[in-house]
PDB file of N, CA and C in Angstrom:
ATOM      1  N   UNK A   1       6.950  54.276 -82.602  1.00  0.00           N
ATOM      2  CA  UNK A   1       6.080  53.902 -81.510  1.00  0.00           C
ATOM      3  C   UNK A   1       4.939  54.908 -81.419  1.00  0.00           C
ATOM      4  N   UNK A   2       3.543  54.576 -81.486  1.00  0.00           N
ATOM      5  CA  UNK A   2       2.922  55.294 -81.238  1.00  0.00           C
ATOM      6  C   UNK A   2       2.778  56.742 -80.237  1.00  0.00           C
ATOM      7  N   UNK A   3       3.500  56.171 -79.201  1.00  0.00           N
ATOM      8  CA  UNK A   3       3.607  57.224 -78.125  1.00  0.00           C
ATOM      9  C   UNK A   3       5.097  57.735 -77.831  1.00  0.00           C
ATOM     10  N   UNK A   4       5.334  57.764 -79.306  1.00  0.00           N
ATOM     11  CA  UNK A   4       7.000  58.444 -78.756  1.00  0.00           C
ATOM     12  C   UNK A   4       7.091  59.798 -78.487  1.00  0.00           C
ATOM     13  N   UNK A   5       6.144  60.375 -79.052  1.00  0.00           N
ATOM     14  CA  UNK A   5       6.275  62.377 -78.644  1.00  0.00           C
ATOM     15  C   UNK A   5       5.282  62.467 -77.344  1.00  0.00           C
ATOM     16  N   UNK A   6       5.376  61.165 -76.050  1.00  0.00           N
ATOM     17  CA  UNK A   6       4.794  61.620 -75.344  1.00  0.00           C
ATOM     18  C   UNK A   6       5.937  61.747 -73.986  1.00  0.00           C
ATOM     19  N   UNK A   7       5.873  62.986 -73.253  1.00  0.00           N
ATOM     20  CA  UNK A   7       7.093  63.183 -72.258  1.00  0.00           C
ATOM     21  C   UNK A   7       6.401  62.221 -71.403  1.00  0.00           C
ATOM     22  N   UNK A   8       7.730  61.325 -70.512  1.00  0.00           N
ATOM     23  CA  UNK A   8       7.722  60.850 -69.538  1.00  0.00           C
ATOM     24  C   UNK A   8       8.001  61.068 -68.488  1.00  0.00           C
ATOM     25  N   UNK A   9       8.858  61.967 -68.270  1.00  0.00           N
ATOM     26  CA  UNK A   9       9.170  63.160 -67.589  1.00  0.00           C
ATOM     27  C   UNK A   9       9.445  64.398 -67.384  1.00  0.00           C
ATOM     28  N   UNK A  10       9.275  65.104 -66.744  1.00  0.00           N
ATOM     29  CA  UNK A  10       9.456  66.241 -66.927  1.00  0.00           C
ATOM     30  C   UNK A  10      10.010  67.515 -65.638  1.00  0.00           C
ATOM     31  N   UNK A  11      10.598  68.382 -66.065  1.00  0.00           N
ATOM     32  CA  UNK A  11      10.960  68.997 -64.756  1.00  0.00           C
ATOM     33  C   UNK A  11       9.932  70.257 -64.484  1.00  0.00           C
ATOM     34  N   UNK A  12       9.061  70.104 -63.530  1.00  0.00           N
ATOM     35  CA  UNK A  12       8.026  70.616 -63.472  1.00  0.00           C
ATOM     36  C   UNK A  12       7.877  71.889 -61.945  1.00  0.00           C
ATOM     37  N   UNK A  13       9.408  71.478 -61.640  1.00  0.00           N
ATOM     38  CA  UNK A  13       9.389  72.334 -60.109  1.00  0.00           C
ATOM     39  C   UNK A  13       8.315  71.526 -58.750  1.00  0.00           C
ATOM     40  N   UNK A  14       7.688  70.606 -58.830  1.00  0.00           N
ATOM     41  CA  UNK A  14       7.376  69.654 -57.588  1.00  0.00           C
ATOM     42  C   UNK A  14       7.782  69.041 -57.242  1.00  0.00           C
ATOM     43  N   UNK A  15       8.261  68.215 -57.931  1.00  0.00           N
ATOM     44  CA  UNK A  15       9.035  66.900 -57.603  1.00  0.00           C
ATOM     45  C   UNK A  15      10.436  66.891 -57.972  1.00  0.00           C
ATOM     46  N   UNK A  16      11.283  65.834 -57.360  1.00  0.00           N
ATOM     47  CA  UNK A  16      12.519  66.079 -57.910  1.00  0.00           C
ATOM     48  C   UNK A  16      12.227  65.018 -58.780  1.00  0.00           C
ATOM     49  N   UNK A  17      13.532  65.230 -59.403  1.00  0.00           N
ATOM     50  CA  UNK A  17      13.561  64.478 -61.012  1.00  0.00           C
ATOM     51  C   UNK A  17      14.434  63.993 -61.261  1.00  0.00           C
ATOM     52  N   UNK A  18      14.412  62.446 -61.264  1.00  0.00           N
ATOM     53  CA  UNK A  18      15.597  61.361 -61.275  1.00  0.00           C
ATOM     54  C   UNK A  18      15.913  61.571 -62.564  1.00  0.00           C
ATOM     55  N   UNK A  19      16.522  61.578 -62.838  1.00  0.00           N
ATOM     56  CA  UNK A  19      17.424  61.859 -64.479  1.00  0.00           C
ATOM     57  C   UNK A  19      17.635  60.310 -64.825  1.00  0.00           C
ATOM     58  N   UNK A  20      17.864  60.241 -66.082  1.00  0.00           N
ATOM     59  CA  UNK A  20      18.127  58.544 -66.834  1.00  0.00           C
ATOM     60  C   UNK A  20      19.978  58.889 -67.135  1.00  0.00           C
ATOM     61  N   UNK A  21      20.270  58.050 -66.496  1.00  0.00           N
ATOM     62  CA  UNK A  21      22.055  58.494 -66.355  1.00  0.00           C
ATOM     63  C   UNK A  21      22.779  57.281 -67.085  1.00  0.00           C
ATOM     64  N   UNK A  22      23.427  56.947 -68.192  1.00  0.00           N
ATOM     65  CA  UNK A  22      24.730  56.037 -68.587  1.00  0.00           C
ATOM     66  C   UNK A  22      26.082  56.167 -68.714  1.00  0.00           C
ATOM     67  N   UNK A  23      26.879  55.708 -68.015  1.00  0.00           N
ATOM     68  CA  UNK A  23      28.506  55.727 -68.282  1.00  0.00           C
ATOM     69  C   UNK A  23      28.391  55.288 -70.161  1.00  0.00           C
ATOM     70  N   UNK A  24      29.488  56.108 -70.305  1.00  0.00           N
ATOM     71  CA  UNK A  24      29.926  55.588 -71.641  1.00  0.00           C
ATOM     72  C   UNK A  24      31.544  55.955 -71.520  1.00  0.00           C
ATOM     73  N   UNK A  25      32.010  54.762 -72.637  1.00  0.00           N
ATOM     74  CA  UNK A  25      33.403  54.744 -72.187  1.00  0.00           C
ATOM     75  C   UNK A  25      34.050  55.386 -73.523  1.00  0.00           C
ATOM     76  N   UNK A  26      34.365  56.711 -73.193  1.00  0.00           N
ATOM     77  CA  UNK A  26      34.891  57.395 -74.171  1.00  0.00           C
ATOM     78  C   UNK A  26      36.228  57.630 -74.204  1.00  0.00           C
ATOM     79  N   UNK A  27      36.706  58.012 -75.536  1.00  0.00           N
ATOM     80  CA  UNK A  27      38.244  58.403 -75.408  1.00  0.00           C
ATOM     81  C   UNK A  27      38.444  59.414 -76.547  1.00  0.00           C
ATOM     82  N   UNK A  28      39.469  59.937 -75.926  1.00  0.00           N
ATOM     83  CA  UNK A  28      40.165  61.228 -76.471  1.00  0.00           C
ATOM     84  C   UNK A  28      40.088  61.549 -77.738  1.00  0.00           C
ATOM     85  N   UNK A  29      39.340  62.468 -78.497  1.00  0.00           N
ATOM     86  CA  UNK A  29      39.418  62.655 -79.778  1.00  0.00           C
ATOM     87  C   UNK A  29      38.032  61.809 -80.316  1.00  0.00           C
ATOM     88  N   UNK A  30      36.990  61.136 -79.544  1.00  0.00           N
ATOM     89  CA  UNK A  30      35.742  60.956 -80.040  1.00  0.00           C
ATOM     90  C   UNK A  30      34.926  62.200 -80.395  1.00  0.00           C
ATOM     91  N   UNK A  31      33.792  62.070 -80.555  1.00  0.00           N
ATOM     92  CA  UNK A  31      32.769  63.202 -81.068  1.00  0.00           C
ATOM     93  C   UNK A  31      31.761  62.604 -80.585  1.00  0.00           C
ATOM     94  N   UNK A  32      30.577  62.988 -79.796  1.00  0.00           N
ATOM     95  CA  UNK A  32      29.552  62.475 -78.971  1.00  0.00           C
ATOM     96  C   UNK A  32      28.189  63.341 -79.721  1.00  0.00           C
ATOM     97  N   UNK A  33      27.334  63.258 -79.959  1.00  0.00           N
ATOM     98  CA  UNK A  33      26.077  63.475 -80.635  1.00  0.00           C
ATOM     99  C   UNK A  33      25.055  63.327 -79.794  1.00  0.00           C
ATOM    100  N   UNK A  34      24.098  63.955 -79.280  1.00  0.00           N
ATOM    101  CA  UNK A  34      22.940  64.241 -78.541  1.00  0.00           C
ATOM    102  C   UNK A  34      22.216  64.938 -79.239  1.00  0.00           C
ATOM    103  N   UNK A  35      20.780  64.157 -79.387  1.00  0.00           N
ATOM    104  CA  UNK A  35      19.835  64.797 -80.709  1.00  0.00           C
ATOM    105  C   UNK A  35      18.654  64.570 -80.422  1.00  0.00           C
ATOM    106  N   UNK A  36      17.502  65.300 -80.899  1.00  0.00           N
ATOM    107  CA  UNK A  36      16.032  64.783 -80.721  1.00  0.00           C
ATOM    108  C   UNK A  36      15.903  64.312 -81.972  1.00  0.00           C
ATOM    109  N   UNK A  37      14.952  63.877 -81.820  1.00  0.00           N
ATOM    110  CA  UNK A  37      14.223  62.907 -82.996  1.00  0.00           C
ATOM    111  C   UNK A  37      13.847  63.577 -84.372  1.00  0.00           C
ATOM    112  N   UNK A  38      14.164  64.958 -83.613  1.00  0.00           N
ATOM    113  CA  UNK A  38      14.170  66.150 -85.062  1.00  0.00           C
ATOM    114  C   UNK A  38      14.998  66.489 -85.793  1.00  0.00           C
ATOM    115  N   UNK A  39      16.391  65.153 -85.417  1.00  0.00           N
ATOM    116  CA  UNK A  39      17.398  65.116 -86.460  1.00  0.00           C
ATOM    117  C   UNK A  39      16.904  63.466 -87.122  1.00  0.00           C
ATOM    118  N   UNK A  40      16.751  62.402 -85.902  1.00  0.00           N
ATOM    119  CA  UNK A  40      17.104  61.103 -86.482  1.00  0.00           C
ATOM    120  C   UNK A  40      15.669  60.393 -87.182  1.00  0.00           C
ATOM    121  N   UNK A  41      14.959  61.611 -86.924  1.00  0.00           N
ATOM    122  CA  UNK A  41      13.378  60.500 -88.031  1.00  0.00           C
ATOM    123  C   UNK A  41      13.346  61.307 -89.430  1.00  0.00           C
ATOM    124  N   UNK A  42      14.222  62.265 -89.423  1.00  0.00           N
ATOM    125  CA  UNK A  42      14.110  63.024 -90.953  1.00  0.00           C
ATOM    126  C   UNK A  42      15.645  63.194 -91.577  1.00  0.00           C
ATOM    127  N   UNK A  43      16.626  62.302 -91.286  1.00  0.00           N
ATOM    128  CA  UNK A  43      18.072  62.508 -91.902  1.00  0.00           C
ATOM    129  C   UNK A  43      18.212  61.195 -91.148  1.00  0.00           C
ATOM    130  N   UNK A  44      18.890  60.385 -92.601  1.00  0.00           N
ATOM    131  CA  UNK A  44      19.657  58.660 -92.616  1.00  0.00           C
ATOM    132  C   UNK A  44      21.125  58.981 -91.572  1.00  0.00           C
ATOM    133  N   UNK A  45      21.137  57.644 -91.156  1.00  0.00           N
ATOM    134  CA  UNK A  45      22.272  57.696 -90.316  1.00  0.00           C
ATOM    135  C   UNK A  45      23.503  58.134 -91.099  1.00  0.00           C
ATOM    136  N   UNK A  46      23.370  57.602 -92.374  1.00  0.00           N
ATOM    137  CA  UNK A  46      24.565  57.951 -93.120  1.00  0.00           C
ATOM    138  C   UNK A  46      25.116  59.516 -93.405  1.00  0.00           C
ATOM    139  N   UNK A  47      23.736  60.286 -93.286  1.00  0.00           N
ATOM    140  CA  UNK A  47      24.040  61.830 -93.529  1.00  0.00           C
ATOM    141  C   UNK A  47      24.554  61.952 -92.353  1.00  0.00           C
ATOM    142  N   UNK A  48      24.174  62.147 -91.454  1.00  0.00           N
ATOM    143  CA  UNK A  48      24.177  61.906 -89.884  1.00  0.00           C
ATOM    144  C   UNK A  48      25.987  61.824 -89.770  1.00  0.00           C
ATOM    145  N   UNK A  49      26.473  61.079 -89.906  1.00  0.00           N
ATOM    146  CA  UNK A  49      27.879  60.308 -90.309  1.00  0.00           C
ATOM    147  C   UNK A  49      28.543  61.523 -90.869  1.00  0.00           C
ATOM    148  N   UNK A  50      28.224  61.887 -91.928  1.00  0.00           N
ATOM    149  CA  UNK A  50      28.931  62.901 -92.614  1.00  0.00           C
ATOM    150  C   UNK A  50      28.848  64.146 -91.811  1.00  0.00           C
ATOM    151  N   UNK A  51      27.529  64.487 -91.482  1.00  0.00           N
ATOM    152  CA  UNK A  51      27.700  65.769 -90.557  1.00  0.00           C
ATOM    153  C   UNK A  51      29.020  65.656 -89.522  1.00  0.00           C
ATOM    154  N   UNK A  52      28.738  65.032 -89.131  1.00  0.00           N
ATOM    155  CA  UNK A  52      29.701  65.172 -87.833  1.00  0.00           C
ATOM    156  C   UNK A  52      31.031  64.717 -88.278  1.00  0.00           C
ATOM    157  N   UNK A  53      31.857  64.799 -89.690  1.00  0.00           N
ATOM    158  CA  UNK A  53      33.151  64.865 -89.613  1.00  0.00           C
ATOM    159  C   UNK A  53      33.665  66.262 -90.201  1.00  0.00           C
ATOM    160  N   UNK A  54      33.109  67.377 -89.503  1.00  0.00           N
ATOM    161  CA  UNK A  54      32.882  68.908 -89.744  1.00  0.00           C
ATOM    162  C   UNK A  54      34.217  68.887 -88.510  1.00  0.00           C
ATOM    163  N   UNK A  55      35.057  69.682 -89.538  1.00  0.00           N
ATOM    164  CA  UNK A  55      36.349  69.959 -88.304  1.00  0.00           C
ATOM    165  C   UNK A  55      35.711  70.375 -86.520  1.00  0.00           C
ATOM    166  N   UNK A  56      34.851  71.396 -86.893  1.00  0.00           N
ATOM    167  CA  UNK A  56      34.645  72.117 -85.323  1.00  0.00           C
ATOM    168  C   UNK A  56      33.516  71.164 -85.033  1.00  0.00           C
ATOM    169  N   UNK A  57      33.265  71.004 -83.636  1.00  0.00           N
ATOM    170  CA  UNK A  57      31.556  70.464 -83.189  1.00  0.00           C
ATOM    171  C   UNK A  57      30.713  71.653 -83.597  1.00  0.00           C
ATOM    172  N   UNK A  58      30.932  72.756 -83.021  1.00  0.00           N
ATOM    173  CA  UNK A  58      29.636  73.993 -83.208  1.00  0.00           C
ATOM    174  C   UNK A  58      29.391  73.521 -84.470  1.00  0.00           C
ATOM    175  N   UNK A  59      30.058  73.613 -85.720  1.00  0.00           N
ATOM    176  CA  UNK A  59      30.302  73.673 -87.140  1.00  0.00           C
ATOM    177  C   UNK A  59      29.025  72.289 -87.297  1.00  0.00           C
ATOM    178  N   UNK A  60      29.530  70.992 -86.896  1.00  0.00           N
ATOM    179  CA  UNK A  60      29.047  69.630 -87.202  1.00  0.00           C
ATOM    180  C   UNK A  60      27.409  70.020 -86.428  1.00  0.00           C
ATOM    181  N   UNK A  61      27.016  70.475 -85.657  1.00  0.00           N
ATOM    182  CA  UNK A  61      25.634  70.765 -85.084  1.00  0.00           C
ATOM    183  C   UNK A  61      24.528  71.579 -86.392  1.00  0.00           C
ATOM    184  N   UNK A  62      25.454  72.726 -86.456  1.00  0.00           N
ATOM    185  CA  UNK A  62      24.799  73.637 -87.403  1.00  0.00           C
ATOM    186  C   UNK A  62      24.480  73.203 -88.604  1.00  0.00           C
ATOM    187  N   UNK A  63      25.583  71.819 -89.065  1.00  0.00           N
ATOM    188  CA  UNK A  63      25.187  71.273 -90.619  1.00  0.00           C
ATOM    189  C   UNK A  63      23.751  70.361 -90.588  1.00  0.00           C
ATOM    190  N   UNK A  64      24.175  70.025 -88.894  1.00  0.00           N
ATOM    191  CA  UNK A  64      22.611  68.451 -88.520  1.00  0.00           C
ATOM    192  C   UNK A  64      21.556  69.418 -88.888  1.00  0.00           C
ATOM    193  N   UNK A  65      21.595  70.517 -87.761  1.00  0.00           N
ATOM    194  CA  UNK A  65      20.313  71.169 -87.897  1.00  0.00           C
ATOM    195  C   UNK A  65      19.781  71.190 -89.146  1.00  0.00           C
ATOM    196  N   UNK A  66      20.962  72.198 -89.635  1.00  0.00           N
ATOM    197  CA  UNK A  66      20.362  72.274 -91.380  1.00  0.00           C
ATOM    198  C   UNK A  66      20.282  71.019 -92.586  1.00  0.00           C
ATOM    199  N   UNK A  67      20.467  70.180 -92.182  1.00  0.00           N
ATOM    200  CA  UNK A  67      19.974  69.022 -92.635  1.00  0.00           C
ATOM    201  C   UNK A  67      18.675  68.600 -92.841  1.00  0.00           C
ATOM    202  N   UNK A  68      18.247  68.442 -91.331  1.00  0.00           N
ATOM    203  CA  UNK A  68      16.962  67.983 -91.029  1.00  0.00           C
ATOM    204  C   UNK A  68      15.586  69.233 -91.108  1.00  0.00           C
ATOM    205  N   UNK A  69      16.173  70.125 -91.095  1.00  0.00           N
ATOM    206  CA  UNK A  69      15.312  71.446 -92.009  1.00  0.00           C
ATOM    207  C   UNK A  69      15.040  71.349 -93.567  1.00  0.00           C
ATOM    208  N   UNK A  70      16.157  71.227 -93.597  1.00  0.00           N
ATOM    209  CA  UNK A  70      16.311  71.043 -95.293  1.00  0.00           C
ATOM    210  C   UNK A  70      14.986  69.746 -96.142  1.00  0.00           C
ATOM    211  N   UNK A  71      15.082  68.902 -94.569  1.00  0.00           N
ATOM    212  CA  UNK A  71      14.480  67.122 -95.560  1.00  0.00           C
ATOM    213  C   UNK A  71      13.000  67.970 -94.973  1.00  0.00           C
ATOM    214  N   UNK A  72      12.473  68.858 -94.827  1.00  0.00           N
ATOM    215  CA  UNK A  72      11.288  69.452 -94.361  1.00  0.00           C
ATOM    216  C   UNK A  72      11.060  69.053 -92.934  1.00  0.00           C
ATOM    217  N   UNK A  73      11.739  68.690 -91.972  1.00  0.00           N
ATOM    218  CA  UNK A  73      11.661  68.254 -90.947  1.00  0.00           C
ATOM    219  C   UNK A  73      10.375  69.553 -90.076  1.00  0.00           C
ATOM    220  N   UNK A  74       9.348  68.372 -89.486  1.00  0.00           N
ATOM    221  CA  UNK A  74       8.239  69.725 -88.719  1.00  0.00           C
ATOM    222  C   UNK A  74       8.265  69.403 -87.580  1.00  0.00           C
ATOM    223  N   UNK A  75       9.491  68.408 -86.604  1.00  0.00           N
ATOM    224  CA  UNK A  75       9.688  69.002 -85.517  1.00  0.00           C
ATOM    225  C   UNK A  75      10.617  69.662 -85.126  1.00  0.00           C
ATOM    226  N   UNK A  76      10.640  69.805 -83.908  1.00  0.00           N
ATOM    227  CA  UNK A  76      11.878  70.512 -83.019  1.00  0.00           C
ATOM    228  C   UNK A  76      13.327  69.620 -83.284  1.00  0.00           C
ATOM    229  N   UNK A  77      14.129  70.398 -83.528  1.00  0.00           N
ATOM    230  CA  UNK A  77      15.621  70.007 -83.840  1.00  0.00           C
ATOM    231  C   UNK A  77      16.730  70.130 -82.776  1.00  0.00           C
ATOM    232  N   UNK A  78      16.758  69.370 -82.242  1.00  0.00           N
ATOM    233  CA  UNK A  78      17.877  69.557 -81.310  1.00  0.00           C
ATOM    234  C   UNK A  78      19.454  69.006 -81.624  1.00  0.00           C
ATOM    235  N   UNK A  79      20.440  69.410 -81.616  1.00  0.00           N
ATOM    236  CA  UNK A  79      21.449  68.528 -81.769  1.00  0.00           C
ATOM    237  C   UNK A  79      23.186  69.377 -81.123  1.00  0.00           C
ATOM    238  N   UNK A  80      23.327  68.795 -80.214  1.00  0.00           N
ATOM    239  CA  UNK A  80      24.479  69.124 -79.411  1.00  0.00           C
ATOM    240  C   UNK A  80      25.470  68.116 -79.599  1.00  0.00           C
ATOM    241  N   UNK A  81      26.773  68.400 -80.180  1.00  0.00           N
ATOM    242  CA  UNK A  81      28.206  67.321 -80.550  1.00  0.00           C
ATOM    243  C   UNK A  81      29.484  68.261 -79.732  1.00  0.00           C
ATOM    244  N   UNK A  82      29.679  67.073 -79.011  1.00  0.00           N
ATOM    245  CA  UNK A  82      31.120  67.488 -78.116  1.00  0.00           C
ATOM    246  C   UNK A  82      32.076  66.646 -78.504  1.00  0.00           C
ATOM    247  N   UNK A  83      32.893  67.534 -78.471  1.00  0.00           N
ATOM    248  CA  UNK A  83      34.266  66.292 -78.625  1.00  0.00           C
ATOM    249  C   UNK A  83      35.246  65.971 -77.623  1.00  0.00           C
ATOM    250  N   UNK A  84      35.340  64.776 -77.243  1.00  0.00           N
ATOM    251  CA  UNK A  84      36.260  64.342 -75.975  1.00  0.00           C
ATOM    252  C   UNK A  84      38.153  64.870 -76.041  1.00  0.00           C
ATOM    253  N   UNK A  85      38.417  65.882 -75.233  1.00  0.00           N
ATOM    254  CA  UNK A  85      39.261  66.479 -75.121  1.00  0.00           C
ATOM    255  C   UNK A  85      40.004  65.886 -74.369  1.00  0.00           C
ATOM    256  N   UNK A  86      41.761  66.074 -74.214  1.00  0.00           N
ATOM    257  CA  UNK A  86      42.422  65.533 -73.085  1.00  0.00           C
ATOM    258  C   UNK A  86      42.902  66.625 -71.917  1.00  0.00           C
ATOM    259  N   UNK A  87      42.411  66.786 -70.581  1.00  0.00           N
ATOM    260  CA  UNK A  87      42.449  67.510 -69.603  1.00  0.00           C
ATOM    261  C   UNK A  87      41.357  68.636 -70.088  1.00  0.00           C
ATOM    262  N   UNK A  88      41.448  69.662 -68.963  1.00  0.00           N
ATOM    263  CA  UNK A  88      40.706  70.980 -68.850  1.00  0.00           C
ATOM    264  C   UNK A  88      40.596  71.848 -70.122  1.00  0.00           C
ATOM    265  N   UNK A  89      39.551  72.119 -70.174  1.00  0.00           N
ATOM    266  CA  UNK A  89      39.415  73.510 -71.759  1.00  0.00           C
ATOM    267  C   UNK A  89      38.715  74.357 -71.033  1.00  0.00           C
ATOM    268  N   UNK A  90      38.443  75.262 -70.526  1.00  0.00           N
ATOM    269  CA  UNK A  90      37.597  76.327 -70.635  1.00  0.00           C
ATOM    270  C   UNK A  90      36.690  77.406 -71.652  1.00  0.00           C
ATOM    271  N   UNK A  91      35.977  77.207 -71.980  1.00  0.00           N
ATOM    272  CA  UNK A  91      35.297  77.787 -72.895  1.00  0.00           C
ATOM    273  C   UNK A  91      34.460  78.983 -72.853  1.00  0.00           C
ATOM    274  N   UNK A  92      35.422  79.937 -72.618  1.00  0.00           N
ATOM    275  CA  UNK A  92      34.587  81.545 -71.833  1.00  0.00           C
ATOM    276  C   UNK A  92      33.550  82.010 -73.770  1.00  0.00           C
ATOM    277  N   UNK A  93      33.489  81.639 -74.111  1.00  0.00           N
ATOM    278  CA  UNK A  93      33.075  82.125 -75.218  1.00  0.00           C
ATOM    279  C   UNK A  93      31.422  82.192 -75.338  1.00  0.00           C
ATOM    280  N   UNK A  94      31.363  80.814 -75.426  1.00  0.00           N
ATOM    281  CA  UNK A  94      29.828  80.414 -75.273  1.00  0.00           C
ATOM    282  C   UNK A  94      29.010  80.836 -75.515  1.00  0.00           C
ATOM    283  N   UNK A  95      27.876  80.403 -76.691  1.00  0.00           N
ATOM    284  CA  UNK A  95      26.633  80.852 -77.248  1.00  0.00           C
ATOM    285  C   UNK A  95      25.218  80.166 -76.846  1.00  0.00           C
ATOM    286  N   UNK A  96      24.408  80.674 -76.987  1.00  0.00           N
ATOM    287  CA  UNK A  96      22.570  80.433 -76.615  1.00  0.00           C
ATOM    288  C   UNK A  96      22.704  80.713 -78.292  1.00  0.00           C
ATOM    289  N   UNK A  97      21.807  79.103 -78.375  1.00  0.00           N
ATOM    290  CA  UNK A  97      21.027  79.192 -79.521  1.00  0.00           C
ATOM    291  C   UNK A  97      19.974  79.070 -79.426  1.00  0.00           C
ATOM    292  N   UNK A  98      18.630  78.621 -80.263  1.00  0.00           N
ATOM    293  CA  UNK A  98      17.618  78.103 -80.299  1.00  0.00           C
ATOM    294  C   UNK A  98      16.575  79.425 -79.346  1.00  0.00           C
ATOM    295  N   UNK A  99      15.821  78.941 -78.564  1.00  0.00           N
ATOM    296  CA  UNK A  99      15.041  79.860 -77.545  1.00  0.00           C
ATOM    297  C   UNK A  99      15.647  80.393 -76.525  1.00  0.00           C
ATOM    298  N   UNK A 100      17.026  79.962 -76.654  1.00  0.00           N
ATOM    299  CA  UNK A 100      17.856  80.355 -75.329  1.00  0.00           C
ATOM    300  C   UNK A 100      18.148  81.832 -75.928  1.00  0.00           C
ATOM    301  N   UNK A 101      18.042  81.873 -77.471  1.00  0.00           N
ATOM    302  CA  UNK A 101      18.683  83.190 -77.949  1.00  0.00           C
ATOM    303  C   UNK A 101      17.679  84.627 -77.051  1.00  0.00           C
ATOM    304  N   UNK A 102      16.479  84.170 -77.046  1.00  0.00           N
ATOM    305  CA  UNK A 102      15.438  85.284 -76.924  1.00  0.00           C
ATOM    306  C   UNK A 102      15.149  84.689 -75.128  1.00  0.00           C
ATOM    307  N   UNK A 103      15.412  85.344 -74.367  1.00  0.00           N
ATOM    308  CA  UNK A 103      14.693  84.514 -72.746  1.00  0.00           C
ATOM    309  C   UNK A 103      13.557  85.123 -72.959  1.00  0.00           C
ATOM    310  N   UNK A 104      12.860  85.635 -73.593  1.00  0.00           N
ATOM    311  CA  UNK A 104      11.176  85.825 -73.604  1.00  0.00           C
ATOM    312  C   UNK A 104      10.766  84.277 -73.622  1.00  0.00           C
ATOM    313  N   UNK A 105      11.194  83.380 -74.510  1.00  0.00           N
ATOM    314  CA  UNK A 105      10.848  82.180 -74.563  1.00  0.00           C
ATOM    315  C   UNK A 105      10.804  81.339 -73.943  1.00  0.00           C
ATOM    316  N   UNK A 106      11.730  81.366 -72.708  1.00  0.00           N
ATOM    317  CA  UNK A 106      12.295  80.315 -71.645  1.00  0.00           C
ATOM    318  C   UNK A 106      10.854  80.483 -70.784  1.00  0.00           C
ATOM    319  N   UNK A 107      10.195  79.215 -70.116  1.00  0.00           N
ATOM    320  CA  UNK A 107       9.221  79.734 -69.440  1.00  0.00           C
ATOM    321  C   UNK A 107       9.660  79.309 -68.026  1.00  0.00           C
ATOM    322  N   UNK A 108       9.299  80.155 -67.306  1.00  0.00           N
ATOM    323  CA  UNK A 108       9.558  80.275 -65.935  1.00  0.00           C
ATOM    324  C   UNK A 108       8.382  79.248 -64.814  1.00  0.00           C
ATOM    325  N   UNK A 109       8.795  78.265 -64.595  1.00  0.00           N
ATOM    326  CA  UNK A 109       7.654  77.512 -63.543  1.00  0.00           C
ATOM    327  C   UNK A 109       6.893  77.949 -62.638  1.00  0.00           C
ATOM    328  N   UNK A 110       7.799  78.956 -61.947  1.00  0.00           N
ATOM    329  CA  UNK A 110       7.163  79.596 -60.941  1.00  0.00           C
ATOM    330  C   UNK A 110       5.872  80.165 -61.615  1.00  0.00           C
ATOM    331  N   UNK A 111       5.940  80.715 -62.827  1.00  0.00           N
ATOM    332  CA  UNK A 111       5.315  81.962 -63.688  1.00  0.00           C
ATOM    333  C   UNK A 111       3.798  81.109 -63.877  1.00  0.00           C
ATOM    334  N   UNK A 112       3.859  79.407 -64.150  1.00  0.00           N
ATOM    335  CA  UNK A 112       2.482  78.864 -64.506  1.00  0.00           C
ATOM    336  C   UNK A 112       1.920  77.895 -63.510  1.00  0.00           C
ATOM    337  N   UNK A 113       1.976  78.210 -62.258  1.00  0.00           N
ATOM    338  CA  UNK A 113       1.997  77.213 -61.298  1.00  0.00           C
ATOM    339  C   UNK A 113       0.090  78.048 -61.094  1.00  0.00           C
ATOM    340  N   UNK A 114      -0.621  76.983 -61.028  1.00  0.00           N
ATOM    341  CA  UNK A 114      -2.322  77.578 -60.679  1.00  0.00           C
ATOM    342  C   UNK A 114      -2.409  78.345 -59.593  1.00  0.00           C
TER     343      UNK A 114
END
């Protein structure tokens, strides 16, 4: 689509921001995939497929990324895979990747408001 790299919304600190929300009916032992377009316009669904039967999720993310790097991909890569667990996990471990690694990068709203 011509205007697909154009935001439609955004969280900008004025307004509140209705989020686009879907139930999905998942079950135990699925694997869920959330990606920008900086995995799915430069890697076939079929690679796509293979990534994600990487024992760990962290593991299955890190192969997308490097996938869609690999096919020369020149946008932004996003790709987050969870897997549907049965009851509570806690996960004290937890990593920042991407710009989250450096908070110099994170920009602060307050910081560009005129």
């Amino acid at each position: 689509h011509p205007f697909r790299n154009v935001v439609l919304r955004s969280v900008n600190g004025y307004e509140a921001v209705q989020p686009a929300l879907q139930e999905l009916d998942l079950s135990v032992g699925e694997r869920l995939l959330l990606c920008s377009d900086g995995l799915t316009d430069f890697v076939p669904e079929s690679e796509i497929a293979k990534g994600l039967v990487a024992a760990d999720a962290d593991e299955a993310a890190h192969i997308l990324v490097d996938l869609a790097l690999a096919t020369g991909g020149r946008d932004n890569v996003t790709c987050l895979v969870a897997d549907v667990r049965d009851g509570p996990e806690l996960n004290t471990v937890g990593r920042h990747l991407g710009a989250m690694c450096d908070p110099g990068l994170v920009v602060d709203p307050a910081a560009i408001r005129g």
